[in-house]
PDB file of N, CA and C in Angstrom:
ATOM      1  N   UNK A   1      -6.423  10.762  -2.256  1.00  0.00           N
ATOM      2  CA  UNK A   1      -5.023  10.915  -2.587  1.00  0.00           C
ATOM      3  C   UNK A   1      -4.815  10.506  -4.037  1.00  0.00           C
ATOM      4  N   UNK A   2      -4.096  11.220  -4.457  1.00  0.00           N
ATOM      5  CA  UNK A   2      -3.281  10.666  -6.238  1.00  0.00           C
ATOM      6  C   UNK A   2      -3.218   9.540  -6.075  1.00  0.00           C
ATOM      7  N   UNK A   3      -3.115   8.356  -6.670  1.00  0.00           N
ATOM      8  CA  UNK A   3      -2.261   6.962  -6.418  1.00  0.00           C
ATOM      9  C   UNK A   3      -1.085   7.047  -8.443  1.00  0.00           C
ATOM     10  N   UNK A   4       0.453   6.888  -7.536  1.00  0.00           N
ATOM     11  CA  UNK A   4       0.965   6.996  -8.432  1.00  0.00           C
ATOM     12  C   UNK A   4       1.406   5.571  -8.872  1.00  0.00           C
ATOM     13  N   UNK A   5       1.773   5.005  -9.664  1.00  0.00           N
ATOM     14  CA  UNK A   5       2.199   3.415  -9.182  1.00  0.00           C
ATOM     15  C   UNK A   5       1.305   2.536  -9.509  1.00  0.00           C
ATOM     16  N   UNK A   6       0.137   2.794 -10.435  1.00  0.00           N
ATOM     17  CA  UNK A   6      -1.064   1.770 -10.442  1.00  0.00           C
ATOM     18  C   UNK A   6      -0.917   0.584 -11.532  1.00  0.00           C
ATOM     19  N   UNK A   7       0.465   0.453 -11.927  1.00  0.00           N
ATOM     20  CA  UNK A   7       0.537  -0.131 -13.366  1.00  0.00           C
ATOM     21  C   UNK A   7       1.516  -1.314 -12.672  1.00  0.00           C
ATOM     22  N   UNK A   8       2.179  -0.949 -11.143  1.00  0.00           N
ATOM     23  CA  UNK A   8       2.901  -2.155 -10.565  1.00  0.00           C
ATOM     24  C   UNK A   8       1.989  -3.032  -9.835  1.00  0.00           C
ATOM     25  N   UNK A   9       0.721  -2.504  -9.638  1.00  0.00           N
ATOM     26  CA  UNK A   9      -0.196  -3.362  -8.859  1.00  0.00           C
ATOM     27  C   UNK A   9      -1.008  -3.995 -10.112  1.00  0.00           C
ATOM     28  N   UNK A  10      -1.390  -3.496 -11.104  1.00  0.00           N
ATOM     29  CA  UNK A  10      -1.517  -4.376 -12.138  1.00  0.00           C
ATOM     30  C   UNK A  10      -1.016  -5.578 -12.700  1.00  0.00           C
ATOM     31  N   UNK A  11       0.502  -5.584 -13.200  1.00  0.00           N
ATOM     32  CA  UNK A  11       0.985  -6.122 -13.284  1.00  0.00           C
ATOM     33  C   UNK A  11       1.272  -7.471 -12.195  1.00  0.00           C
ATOM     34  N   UNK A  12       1.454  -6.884 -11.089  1.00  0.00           N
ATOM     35  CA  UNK A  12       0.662  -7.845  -9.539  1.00  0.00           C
ATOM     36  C   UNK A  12       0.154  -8.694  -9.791  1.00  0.00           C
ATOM     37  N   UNK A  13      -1.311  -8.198  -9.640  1.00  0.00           N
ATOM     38  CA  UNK A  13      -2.711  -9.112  -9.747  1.00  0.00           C
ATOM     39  C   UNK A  13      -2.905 -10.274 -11.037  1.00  0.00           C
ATOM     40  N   UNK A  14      -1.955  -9.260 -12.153  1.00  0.00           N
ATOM     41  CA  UNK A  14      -2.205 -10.578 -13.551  1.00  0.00           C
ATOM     42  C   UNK A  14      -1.037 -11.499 -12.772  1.00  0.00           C
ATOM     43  N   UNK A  15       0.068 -11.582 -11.971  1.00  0.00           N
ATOM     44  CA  UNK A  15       0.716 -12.994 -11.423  1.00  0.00           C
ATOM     45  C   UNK A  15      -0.349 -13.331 -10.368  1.00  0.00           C
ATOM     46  N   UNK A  16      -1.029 -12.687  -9.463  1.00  0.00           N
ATOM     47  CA  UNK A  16      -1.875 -13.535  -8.377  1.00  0.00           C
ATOM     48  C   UNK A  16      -3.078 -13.108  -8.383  1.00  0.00           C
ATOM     49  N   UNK A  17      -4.022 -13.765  -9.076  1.00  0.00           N
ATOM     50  CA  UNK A  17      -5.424 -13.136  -9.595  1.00  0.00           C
ATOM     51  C   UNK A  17      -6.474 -13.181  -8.263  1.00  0.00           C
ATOM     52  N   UNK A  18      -5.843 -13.469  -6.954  1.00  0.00           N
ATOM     53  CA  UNK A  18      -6.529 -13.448  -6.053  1.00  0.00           C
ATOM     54  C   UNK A  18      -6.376 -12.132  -5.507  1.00  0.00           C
ATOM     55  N   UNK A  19      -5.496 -11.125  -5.681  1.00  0.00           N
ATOM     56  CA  UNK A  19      -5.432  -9.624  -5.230  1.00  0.00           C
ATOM     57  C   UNK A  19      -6.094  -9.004  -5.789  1.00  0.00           C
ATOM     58  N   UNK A  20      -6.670  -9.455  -7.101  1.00  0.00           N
ATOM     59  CA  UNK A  20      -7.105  -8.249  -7.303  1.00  0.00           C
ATOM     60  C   UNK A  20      -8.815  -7.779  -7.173  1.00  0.00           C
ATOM     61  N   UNK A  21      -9.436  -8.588  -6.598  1.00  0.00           N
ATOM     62  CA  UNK A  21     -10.553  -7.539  -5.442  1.00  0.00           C
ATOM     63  C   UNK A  21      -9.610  -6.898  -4.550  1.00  0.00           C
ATOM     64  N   UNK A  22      -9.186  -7.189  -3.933  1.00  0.00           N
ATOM     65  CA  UNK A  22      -8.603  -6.656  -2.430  1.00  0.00           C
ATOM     66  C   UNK A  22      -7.895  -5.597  -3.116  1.00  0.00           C
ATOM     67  N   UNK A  23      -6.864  -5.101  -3.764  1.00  0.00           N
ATOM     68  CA  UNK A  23      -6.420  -4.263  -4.394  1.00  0.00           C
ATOM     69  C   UNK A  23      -7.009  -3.348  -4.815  1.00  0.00           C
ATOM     70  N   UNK A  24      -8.400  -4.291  -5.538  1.00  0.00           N
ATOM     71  CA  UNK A  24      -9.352  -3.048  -6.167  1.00  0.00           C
ATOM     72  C   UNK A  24      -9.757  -1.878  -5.068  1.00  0.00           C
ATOM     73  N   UNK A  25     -10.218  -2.849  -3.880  1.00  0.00           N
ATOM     74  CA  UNK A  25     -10.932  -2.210  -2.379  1.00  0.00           C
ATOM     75  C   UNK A  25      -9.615  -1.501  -2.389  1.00  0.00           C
ATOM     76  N   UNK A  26      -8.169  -1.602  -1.718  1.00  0.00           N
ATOM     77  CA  UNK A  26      -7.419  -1.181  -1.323  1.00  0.00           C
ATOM     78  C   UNK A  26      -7.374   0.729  -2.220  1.00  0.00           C
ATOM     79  N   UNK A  27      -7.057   0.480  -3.299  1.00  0.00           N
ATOM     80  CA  UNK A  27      -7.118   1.210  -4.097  1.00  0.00           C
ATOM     81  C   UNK A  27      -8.569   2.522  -3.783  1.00  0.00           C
ATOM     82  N   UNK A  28      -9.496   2.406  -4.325  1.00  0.00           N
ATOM     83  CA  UNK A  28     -10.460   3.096  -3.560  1.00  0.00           C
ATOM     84  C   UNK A  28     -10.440   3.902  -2.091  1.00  0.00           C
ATOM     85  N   UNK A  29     -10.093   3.143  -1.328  1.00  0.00           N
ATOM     86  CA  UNK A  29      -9.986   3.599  -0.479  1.00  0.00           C
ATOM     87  C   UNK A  29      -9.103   5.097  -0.370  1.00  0.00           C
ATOM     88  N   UNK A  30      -8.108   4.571  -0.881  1.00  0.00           N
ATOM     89  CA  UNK A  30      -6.562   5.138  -1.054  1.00  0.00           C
ATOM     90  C   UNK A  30      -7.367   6.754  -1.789  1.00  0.00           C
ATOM     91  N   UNK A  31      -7.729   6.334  -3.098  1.00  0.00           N
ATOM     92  CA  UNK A  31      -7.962   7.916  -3.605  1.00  0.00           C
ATOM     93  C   UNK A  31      -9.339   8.658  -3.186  1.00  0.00           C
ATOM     94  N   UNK A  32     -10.082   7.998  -2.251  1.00  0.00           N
ATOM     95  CA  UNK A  32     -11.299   8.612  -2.100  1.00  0.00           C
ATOM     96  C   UNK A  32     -10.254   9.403  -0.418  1.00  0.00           C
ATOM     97  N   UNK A  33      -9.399   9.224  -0.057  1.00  0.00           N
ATOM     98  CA  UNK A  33      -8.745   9.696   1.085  1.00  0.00           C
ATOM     99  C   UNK A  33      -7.958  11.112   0.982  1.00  0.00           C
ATOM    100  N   UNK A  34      -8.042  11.324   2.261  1.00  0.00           N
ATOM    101  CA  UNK A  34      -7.112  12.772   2.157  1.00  0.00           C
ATOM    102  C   UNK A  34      -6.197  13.001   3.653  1.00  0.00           C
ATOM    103  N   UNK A  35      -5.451  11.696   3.259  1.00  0.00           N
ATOM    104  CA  UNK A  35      -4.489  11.615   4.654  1.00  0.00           C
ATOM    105  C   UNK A  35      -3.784  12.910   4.981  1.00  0.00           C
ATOM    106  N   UNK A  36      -3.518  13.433   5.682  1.00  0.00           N
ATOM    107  CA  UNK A  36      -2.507  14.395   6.227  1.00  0.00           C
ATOM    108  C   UNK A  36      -1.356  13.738   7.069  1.00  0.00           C
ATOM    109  N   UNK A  37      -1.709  12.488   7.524  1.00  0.00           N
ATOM    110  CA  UNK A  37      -0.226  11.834   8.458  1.00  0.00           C
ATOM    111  C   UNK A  37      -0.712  10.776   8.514  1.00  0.00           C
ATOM    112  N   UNK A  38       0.388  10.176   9.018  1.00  0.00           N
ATOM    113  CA  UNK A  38       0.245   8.103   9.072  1.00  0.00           C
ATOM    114  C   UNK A  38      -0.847   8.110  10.605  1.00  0.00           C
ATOM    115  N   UNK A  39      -0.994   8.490  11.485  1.00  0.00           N
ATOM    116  CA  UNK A  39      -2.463   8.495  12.046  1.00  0.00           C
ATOM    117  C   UNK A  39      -3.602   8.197  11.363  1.00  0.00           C
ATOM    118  N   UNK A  40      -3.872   9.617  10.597  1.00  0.00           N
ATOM    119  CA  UNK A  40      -4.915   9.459   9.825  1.00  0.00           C
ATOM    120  C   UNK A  40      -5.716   7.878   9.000  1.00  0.00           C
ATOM    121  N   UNK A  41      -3.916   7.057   7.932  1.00  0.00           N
ATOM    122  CA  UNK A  41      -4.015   6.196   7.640  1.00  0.00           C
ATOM    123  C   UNK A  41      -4.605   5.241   8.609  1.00  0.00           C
ATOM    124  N   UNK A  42      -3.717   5.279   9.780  1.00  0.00           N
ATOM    125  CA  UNK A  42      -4.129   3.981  10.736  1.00  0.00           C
ATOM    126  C   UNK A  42      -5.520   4.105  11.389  1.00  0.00           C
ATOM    127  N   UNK A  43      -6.297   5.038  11.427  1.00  0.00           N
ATOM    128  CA  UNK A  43      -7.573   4.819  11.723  1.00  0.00           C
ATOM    129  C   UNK A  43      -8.031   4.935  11.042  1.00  0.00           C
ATOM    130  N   UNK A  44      -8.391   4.727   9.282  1.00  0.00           N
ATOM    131  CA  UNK A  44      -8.770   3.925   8.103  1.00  0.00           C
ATOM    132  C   UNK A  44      -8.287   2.605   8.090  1.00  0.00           C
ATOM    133  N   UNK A  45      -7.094   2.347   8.286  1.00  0.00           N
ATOM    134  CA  UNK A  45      -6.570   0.800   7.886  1.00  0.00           C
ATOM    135  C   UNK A  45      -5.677   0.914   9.007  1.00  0.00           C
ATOM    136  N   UNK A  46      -6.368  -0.142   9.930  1.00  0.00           N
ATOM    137  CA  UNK A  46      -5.950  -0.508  10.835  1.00  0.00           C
ATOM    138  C   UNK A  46      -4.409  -1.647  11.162  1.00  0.00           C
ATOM    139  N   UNK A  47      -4.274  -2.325   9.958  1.00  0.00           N
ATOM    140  CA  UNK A  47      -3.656  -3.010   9.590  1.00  0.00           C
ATOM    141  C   UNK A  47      -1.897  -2.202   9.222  1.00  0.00           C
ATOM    142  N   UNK A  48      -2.017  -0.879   8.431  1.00  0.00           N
ATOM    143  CA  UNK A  48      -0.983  -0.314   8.109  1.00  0.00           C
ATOM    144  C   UNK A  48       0.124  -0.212   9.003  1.00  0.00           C
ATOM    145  N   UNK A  49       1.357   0.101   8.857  1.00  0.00           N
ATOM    146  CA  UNK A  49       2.465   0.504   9.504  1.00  0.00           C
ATOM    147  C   UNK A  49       3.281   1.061   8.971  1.00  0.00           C
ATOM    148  N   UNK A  50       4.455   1.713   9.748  1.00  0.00           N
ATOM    149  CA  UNK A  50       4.886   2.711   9.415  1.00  0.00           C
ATOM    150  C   UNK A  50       6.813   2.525   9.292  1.00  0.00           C
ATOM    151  N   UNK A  51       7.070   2.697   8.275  1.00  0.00           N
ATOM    152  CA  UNK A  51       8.870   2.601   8.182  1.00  0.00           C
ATOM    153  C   UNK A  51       9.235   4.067   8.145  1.00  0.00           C
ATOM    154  N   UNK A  52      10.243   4.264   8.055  1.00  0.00           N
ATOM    155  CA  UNK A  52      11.022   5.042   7.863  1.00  0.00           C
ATOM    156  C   UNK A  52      10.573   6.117   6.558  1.00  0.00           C
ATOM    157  N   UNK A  53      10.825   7.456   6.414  1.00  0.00           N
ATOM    158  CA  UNK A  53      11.162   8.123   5.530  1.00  0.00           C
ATOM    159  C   UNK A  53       9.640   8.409   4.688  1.00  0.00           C
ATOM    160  N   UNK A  54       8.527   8.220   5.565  1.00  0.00           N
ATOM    161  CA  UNK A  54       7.099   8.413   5.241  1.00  0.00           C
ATOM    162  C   UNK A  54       6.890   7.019   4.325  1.00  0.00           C
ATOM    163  N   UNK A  55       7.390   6.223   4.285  1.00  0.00           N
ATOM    164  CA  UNK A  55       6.649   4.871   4.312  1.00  0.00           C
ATOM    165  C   UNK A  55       5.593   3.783   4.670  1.00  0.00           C
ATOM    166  N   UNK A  56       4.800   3.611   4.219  1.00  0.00           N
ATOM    167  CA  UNK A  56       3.518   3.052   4.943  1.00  0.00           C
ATOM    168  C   UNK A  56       3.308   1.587   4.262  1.00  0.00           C
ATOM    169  N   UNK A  57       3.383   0.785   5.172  1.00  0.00           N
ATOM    170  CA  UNK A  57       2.767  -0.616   4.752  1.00  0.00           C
ATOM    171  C   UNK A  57       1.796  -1.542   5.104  1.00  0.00           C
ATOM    172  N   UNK A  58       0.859  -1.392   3.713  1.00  0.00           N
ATOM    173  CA  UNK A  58      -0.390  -2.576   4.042  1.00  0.00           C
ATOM    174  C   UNK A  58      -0.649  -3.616   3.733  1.00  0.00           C
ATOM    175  N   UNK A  59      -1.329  -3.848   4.299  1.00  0.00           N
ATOM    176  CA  UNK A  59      -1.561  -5.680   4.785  1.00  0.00           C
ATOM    177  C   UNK A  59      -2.718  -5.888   3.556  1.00  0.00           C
ATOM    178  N   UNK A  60      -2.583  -6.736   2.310  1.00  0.00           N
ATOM    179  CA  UNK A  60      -3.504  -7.377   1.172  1.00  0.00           C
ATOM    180  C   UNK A  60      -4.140  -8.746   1.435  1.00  0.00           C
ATOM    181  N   UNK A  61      -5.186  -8.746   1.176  1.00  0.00           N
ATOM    182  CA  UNK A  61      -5.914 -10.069   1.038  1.00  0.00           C
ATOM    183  C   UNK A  61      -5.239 -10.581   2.682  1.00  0.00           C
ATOM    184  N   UNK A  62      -5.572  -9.698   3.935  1.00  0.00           N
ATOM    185  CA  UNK A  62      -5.356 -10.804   4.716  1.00  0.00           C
ATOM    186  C   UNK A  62      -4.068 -10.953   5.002  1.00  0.00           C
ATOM    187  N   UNK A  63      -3.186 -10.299   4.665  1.00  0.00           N
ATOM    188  CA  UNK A  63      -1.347 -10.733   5.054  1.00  0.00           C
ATOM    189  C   UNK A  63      -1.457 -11.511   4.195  1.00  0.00           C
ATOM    190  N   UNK A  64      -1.621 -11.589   3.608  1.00  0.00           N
ATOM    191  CA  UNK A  64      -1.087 -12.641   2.174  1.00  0.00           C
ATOM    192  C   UNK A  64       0.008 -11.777   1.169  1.00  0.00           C
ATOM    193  N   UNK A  65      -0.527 -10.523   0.909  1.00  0.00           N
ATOM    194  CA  UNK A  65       0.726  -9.511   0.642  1.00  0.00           C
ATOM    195  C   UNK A  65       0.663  -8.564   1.326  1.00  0.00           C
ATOM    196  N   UNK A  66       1.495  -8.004   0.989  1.00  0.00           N
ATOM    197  CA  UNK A  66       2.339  -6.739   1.722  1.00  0.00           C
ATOM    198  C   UNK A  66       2.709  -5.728   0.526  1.00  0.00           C
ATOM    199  N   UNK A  67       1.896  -4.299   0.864  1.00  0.00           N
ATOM    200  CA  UNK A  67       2.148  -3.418  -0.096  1.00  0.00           C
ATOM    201  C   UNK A  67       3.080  -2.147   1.148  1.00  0.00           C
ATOM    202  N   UNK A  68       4.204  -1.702   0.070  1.00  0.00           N
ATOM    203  CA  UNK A  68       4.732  -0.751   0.512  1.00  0.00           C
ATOM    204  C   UNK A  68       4.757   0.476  -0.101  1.00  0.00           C
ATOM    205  N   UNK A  69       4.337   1.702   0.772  1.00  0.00           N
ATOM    206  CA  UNK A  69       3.700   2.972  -0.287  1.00  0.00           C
ATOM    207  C   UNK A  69       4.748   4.144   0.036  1.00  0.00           C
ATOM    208  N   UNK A  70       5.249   5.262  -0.150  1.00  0.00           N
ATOM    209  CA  UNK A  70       5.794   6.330  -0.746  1.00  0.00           C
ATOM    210  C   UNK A  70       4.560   7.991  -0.133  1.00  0.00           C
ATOM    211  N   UNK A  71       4.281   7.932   1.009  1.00  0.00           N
ATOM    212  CA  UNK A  71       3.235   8.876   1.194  1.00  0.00           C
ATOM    213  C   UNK A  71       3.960  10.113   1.216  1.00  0.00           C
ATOM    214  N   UNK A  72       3.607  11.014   0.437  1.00  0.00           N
ATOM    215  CA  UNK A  72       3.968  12.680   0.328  1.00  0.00           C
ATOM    216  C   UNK A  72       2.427  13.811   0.728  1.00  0.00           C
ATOM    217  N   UNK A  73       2.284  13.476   2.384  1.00  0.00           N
ATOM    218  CA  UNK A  73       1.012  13.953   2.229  1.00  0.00           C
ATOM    219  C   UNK A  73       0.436  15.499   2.575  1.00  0.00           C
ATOM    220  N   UNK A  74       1.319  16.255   2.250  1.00  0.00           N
ATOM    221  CA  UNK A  74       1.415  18.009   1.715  1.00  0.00           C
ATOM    222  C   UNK A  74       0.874  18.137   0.090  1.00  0.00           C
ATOM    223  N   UNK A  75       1.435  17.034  -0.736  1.00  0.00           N
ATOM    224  CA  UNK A  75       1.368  16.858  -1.679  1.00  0.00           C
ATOM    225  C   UNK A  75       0.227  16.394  -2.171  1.00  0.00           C
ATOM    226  N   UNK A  76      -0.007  15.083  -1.074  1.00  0.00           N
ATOM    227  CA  UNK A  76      -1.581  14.372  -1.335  1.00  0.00           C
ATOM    228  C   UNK A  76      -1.646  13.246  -2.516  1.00  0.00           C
ATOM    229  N   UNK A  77      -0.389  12.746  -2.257  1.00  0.00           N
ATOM    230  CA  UNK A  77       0.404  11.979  -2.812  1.00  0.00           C
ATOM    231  C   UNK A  77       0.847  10.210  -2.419  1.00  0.00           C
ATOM    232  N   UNK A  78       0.240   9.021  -3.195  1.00  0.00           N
ATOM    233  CA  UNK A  78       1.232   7.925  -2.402  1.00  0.00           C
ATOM    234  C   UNK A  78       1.455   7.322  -3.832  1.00  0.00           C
ATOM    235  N   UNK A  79       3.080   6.600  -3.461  1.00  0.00           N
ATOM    236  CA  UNK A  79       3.033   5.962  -4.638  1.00  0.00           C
ATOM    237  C   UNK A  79       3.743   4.784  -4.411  1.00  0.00           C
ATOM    238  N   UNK A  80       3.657   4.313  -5.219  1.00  0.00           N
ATOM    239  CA  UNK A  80       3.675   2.403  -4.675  1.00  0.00           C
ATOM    240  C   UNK A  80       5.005   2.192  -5.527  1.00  0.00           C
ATOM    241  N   UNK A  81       5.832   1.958  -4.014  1.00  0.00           N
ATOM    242  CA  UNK A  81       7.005   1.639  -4.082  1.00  0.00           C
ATOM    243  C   UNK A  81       7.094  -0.147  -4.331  1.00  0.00           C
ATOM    244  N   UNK A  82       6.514  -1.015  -3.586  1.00  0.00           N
ATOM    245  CA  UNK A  82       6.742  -2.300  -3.996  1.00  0.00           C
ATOM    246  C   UNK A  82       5.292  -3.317  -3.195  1.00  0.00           C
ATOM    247  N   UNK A  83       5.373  -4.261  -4.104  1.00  0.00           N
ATOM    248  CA  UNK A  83       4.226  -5.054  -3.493  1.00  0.00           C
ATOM    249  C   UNK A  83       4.972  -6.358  -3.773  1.00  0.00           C
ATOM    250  N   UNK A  84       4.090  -7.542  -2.699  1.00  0.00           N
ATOM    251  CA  UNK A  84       4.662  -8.745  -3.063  1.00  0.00           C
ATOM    252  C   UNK A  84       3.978  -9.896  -1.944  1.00  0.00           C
ATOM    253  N   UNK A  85       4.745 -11.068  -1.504  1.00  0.00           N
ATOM    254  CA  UNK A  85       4.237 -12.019  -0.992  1.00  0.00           C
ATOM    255  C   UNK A  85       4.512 -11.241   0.434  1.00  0.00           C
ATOM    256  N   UNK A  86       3.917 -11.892   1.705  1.00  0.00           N
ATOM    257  CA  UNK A  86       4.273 -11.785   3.092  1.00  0.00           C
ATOM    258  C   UNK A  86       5.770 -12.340   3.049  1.00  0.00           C
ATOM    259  N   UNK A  87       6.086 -13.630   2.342  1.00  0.00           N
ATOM    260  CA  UNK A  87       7.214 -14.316   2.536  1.00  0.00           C
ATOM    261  C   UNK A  87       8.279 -13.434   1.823  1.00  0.00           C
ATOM    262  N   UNK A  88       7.875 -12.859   0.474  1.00  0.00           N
ATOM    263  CA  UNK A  88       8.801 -11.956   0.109  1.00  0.00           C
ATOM    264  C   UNK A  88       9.381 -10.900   0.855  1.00  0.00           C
ATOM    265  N   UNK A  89       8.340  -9.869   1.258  1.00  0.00           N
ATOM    266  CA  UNK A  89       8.373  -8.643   1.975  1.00  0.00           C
ATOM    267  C   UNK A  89       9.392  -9.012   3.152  1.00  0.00           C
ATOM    268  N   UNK A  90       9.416 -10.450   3.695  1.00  0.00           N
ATOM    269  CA  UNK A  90      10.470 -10.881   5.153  1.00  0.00           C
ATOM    270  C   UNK A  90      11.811 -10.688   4.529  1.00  0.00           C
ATOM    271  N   UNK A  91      12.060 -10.878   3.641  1.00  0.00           N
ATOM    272  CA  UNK A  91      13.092 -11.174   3.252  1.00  0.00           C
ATOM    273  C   UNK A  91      14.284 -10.253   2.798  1.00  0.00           C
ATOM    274  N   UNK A  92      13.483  -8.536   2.300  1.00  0.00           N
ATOM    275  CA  UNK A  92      14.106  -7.563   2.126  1.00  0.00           C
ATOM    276  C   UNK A  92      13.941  -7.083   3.640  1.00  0.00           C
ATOM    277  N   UNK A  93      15.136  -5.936   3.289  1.00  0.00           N
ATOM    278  CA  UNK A  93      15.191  -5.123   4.523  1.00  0.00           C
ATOM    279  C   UNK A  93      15.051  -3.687   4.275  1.00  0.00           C
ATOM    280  N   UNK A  94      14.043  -3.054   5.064  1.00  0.00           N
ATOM    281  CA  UNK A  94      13.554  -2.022   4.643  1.00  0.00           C
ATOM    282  C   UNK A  94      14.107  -0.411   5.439  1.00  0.00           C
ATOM    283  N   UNK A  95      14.844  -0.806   6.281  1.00  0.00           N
ATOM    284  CA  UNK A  95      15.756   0.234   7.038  1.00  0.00           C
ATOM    285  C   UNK A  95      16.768   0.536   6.513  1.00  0.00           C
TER     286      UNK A  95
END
């Protein structure tokens, strides 16, 4: 898949320098893929889930963060709508 959004997960990792292996892995994964539906995702990353409006969210370093992605997958497309703490991610509401 494209990954659009790679400059907010950057910016990320320089505040929590512990994401960024896991990010790196995360990442890889992501463009060596060719999801067609949030299935697909979840039997790659078992961890993911699913909101509203083709939204997909994964689990970093362990639930330590929480990335939320933007999947357009006709397009072949995700783009990273927001990343952050587990404690953060509780706190917005995503419906």
């Amino acid at each position: 898949m494209k990954l659009v959004g790679r400059e907010t997960l950057n910016t990320f990792a320089k505040r929590h320098a512990n994401s960024l292996k896991p990010l790196q892995s995360w990442v890889r994964i992501v463009e060596a893929a060719e999801w067609k539906s949030f299935q697909e995702i979840k039997n790659n990353i078992r961890s993911a889930d699913v909101l509203s409006g083709n939204r997909v969210i994964f689990d970093i370093k362990g639930n330590d963060y929480r990335l939320v992605a933007l999947v357009r997958y006709r397009q072949g497309v995700m783009e990273i709508l927001w990343i952050g703490t587990h404690a953060e991610y509780s706190k917005k509401k995503w419906n």
